[in-house]
Protein backbone atom coordinates (compact mmCIF):
# COMPACT_ATOMS: atom_id res chain seq x y z
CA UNK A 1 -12.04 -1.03 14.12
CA UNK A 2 -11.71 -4.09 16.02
CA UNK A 3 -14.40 -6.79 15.23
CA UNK A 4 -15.56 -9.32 18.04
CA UNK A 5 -15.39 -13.23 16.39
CA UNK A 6 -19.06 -13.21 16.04
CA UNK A 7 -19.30 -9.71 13.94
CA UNK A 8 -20.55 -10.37 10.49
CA UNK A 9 -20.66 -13.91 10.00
CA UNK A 10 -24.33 -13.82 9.39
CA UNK A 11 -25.45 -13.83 5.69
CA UNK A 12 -28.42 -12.31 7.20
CA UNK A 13 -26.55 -9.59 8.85
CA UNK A 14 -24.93 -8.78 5.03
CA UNK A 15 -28.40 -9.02 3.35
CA UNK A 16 -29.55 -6.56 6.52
CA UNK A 17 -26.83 -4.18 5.66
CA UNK A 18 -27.02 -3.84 2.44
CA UNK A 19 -31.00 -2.91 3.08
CA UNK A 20 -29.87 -0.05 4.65
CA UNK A 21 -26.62 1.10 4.08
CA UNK A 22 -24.59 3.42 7.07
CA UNK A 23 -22.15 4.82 4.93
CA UNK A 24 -25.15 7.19 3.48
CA UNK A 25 -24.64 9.56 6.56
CA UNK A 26 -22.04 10.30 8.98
CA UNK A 27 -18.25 10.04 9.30
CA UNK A 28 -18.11 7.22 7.01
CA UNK A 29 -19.96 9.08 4.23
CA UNK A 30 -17.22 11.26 4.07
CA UNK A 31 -14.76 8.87 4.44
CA UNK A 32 -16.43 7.12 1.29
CA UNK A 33 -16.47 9.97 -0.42
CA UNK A 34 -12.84 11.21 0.58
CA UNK A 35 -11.60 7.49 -0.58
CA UNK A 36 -13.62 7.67 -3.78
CA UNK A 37 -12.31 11.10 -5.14
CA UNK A 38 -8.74 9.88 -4.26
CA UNK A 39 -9.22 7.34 -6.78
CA UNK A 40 -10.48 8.81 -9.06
CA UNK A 41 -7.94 11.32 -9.18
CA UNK A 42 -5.03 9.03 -9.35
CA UNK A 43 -6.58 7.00 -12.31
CA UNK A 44 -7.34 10.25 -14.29
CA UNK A 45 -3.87 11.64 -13.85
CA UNK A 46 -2.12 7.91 -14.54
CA UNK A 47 -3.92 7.68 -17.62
CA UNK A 48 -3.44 11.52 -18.64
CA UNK A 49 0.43 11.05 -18.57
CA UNK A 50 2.33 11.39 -21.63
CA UNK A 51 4.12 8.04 -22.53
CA UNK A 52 4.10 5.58 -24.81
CA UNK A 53 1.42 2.97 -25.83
CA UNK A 54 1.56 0.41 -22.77
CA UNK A 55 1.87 -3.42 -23.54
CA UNK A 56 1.75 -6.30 -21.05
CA UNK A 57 2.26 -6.05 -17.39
CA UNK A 58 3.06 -2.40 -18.17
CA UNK A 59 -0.83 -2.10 -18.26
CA UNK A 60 -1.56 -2.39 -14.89
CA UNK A 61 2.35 -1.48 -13.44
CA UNK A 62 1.71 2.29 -14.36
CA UNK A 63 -1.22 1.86 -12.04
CA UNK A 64 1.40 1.90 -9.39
CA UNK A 65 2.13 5.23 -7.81
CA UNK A 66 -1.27 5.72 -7.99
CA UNK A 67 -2.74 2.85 -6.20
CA UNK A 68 0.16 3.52 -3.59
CA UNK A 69 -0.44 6.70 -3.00
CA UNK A 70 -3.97 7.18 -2.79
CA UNK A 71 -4.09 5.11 -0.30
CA UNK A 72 -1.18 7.09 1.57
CA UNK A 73 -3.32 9.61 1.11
CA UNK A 74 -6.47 8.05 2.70
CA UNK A 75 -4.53 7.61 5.62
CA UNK A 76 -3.34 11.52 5.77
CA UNK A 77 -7.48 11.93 5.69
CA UNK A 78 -7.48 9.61 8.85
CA UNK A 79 -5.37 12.18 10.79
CA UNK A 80 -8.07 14.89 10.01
CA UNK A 81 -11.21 13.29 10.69
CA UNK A 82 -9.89 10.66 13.33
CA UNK A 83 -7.66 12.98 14.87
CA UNK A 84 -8.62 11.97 18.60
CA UNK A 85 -7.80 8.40 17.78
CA UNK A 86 -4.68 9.04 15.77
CA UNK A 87 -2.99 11.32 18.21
CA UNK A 88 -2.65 8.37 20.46
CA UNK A 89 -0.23 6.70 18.05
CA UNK A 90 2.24 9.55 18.79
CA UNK A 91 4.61 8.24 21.24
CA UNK A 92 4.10 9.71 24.84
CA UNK A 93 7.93 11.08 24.70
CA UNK A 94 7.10 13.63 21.96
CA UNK A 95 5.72 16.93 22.35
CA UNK A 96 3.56 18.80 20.63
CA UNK A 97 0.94 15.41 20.06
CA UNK A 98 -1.48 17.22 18.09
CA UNK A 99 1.23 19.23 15.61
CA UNK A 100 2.52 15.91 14.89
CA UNK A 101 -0.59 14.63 14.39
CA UNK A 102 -1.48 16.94 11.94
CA UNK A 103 1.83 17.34 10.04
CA UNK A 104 2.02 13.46 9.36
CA UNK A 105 -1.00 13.98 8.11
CA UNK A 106 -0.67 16.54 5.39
CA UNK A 107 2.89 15.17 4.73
CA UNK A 108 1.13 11.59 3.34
CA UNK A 109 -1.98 14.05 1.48
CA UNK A 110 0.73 16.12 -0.36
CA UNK A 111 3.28 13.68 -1.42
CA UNK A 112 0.30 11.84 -3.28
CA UNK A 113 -0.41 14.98 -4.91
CA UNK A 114 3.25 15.72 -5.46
CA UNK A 115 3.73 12.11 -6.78
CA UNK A 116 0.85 12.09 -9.09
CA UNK A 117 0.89 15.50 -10.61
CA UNK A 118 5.19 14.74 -11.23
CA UNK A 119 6.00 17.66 -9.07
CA UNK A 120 9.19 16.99 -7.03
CA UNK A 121 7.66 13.43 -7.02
CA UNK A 122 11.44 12.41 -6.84
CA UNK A 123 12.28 13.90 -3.21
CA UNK A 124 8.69 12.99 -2.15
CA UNK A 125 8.77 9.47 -2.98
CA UNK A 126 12.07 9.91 -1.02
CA UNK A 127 11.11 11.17 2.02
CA UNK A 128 7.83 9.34 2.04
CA UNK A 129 10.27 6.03 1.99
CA UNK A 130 12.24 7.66 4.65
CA UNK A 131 9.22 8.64 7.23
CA UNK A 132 8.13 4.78 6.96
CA UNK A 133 11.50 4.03 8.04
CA UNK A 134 11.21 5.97 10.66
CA UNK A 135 7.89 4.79 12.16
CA UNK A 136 9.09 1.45 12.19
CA UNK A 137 11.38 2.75 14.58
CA UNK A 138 9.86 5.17 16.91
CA UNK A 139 6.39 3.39 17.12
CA UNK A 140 6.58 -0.11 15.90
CA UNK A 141 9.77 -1.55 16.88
CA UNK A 142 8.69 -0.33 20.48
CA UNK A 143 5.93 -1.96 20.30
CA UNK A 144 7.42 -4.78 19.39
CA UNK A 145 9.72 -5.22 22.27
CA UNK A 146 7.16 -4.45 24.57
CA UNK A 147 5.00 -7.39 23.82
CA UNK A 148 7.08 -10.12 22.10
CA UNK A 149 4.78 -12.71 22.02
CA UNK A 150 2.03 -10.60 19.97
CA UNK A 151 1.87 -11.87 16.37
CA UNK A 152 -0.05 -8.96 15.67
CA UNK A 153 2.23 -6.31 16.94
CA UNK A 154 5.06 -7.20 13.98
CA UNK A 155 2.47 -7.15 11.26
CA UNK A 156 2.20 -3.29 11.05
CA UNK A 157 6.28 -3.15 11.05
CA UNK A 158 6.61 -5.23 8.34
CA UNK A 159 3.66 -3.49 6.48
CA UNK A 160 5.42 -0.08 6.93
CA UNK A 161 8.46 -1.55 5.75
CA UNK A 162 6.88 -2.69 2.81
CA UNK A 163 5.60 0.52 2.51
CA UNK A 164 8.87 2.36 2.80
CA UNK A 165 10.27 0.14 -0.42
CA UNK A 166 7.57 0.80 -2.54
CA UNK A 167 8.31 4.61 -1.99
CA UNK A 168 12.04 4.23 -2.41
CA UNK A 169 11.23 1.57 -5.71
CA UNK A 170 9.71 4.62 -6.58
CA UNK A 171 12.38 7.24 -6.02
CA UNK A 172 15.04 4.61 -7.75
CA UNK A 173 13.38 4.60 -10.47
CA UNK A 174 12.81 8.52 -11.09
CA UNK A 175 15.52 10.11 -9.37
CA UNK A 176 19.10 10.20 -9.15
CA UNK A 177 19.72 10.01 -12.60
CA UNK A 178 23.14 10.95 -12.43
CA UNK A 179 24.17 8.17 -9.23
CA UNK A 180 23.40 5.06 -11.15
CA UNK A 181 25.15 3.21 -8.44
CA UNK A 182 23.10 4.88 -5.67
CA UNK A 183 20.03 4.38 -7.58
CA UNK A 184 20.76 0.45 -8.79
CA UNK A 185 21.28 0.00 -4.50
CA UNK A 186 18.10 1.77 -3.94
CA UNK A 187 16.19 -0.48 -6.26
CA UNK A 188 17.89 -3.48 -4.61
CA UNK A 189 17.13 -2.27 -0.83
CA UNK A 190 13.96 -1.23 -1.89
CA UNK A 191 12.64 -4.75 -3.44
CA UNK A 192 13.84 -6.75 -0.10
CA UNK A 193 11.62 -4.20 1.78
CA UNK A 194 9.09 -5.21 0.22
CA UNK A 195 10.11 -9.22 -0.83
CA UNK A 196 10.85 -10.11 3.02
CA UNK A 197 7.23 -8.65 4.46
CA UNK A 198 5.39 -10.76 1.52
CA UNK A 199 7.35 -14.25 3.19
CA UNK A 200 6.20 -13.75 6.56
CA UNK A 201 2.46 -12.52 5.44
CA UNK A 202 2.23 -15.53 3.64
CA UNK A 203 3.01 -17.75 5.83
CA UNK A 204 1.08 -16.65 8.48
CA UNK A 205 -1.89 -16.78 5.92
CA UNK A 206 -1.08 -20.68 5.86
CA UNK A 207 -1.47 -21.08 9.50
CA UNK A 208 -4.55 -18.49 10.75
CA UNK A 209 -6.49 -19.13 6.95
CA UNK A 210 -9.79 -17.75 9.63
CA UNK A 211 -8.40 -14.11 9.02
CA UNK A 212 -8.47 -11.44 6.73
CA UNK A 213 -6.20 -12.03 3.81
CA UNK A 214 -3.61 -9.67 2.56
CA UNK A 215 -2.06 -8.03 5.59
CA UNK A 216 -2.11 -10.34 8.80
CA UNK A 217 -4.33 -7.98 11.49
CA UNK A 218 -7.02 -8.67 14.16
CA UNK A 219 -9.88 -9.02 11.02
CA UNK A 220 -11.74 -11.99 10.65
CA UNK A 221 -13.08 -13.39 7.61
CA UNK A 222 -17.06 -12.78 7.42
CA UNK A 223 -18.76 -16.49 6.86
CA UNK A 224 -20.66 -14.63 4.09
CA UNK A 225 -17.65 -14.64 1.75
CA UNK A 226 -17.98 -18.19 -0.10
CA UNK A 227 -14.48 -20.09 -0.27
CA UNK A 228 -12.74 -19.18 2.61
CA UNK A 229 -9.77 -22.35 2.42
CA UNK A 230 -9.46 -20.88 -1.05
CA UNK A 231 -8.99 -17.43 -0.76
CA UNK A 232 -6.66 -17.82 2.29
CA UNK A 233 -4.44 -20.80 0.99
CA UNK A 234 -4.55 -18.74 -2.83
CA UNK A 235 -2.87 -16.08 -1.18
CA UNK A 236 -0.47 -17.69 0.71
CA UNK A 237 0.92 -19.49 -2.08
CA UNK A 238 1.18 -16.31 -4.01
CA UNK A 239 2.86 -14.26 -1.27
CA UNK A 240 5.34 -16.80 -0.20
CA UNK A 241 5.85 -17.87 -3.68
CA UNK A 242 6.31 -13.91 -4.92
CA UNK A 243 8.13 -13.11 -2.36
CA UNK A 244 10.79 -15.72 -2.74
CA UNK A 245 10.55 -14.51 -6.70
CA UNK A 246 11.41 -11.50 -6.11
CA UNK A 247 14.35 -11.90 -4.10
CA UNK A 248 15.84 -13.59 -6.95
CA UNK A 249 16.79 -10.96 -9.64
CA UNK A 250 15.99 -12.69 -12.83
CA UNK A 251 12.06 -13.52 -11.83
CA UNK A 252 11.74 -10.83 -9.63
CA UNK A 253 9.49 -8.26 -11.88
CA UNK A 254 6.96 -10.74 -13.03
CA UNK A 255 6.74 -11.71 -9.38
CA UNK A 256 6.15 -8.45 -8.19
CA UNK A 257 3.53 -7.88 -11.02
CA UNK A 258 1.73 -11.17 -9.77
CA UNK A 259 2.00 -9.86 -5.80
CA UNK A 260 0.26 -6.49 -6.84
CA UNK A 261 -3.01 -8.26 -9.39
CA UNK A 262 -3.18 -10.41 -6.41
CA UNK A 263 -3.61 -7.69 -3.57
CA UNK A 264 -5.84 -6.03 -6.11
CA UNK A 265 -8.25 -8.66 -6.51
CA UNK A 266 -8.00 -9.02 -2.59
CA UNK A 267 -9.81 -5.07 -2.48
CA UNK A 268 -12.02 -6.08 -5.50
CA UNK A 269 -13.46 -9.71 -4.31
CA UNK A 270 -13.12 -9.26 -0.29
CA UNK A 271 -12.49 -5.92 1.08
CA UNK A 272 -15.05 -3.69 -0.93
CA UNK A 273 -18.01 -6.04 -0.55
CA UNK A 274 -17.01 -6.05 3.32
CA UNK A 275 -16.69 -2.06 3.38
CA UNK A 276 -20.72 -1.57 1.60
CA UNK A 277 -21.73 -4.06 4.17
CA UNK A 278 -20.36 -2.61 6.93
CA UNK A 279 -19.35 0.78 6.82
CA UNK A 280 -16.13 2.25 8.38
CA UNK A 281 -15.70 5.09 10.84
CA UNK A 282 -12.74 3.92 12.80
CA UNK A 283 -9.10 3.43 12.44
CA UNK A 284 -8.58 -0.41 11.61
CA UNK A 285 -11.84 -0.20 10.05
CA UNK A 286 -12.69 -1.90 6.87
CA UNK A 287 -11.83 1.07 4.47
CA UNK A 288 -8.89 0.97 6.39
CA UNK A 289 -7.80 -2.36 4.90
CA UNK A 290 -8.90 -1.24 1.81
CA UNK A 291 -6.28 0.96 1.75
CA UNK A 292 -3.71 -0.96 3.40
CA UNK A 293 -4.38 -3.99 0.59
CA UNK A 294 -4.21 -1.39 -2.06
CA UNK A 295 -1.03 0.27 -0.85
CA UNK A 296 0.53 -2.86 -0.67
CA UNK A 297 -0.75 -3.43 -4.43
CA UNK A 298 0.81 -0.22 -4.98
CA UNK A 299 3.88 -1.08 -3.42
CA UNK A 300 4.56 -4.40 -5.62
CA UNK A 301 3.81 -2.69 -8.92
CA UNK A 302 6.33 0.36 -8.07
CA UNK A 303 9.01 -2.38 -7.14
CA UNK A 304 7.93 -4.22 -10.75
CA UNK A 305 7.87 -0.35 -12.48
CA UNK A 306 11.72 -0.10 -11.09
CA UNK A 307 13.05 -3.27 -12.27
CA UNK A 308 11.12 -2.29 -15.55
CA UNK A 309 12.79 0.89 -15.23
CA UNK A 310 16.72 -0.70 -14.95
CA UNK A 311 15.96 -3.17 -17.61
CA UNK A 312 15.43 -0.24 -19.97
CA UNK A 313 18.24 1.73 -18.43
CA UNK A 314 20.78 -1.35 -19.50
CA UNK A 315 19.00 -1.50 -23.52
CA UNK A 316 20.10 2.64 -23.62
CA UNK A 317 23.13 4.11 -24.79
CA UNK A 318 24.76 6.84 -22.31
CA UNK A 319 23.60 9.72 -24.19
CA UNK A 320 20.02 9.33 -24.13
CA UNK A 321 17.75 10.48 -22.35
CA UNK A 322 16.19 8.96 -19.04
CA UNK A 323 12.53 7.82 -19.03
CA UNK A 324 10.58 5.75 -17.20
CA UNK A 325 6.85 4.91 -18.67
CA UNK A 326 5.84 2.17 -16.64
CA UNK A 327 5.28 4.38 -13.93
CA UNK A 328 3.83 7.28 -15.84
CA UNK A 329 6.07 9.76 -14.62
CA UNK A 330 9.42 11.45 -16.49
CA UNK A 331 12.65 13.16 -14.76
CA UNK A 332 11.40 15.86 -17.58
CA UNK A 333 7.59 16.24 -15.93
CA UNK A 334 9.55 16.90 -12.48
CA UNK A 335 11.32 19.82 -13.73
């Protein structure tokens, strides 16, 4: 959904909204609903896994398939209900607009379910990592070219990118357990996917601090938010700053556990106040950057589980056996 500069920057408008709420009926009910039982799924199944005691960081890094996927999953939803808006995102070349449509869809619903339930979540994190890949280059990168001067139009390439190294953090850190190599590369790869995006989002939160933080899109902040120099200067510091952490292997897992609290607090404090007040039923809606803000969350914390992941790897002798708790997930629940 793409709001005009003078859409809700009223405090009247909010108090209005929140008087009578859309999302009771409708397309966005559903939506609601939809995004709700995705979540709470994901939190009942992280905290149902079998793994030890978490301390720390590892508190809210197990949180980090879930918040990732969930969100993937959200967006699978999209292709459903929004399919005559979706659709057009297929490129004009390929046939077949609606199967497309449709499969892309179901591909994102069941590798949440695969992921979370630890049922081949190895080869879906994989492929999930490897379809991002891909729309970066059949639909964003095209895009791209086509209007250069569009700050807007690299945004959603370096959010898939993002995207695609959470999901291969992800498959690093529960797959290949015999290709240690292959997996210690993945890892790598997989935290400048995500490292490189944070830079450039930060920086443009530094100079446009009148938009939406998080993920740099057409959204405007709504004047009804108090402390808008803070919230967009706060998270500039922390993207550039994390990002720039985690580039550098020795700080790079506290950074990434920094990058995710903060895009978490950016759904709790901004983007779920801004979804009761005004209701989503479109694509770039704001339940949309809900889940976009969470999935980047997500993203962070897998990258943050992986290095988690190698750290214990390098404190285990040969012979025993793989695990990796700060995800919630085990090769031994895959099998």
């Amino acid at each position: 959904m793409h709001l005009a500069p003078g859409s809700l920057t009223s405090p009247a408008f909010a108090l209005g909204s929140l008087a009578a709420p859309a999302w009771l009926t409708g397309t966005a009910l559903w939506l609601n609903m939809g995004a709700l039982a995705l979540l709470i799924f994901g939190v009942v199944f992280t905290l149902k896994k079998h793994q030890p005691t978490p301390t720390g960081a590892d508190r809210i890094i197990r949180f980090g398939p879930a918040f990732f996927t969930i969100s993937l999953a959200f967006f699978g939803m999209q292709h459903f209900a929004l399919f005559d808006v979706v659709r057009f995102a297929v490129p004009p070349w390929m046939p077949w607009t609606a199967f497309w449509t449709y499969f892309v869809g179901a591909a994102l619903i069941a590798a949440c379910i695969s992921i979370l339930t630890g049922i081949k979540a190895d080869l879906a994190a994989l492929l999930l990592g490897i379809m991002f890949v891909l729309f970066v280059l059949m639909l964003h990168l095209p895009n791209l070219i086509q209007n250069p001067h569009d700050r807007f139009a690299l945004s959603p390439l370096l959010r898939d990118l993002a995207y695609s190294g959470g999901a291969f953090s992800l498959a690093a850190t529960i797959g290949f357990a015999s290709m240690q190599i292959a997996r210690r590369w993945l890892a790598l790869i997989a935290r400048w996917l995500v490292a490189i995006p944070l830079l450039y989002f930060g920086v443009e939160q530094f100079l446009h601090p009148e938009f939406a933080p998080g993920v740099p899109l057409e959204m405007l902040m709504p004047a009804w938010i108090p402390g808008h120099m803070v919230w967009a200067w706060l998270t500039g510091a922390v993207l550039v700053g994390g990002g720039a952490c985690m580039l550098l292997s020795k700080t790079a897992r506290t950074a990434a556990t920094v990058v995710g609290v903060a895009y978490l607090l950016l759904v709790v404090c901004i983007y779920l106040p801004m979804e009761f007040v005004h209701p989503s039923t479109e694509i770039s809606g704001e339940l949309d950057y809900i889940a976009d803000t969470l999935a980047m969350s997500g993203a962070a914390l897998l990258v943050a589980g992986a290095l988690t992941a190698s750290v214990s790897r390098m404190d285990r002798s040969p012979q025993a056996p793989l695990a990796s708790p700060t995800v919630g997930l085990s090769p031994r629940s895959l099998r």
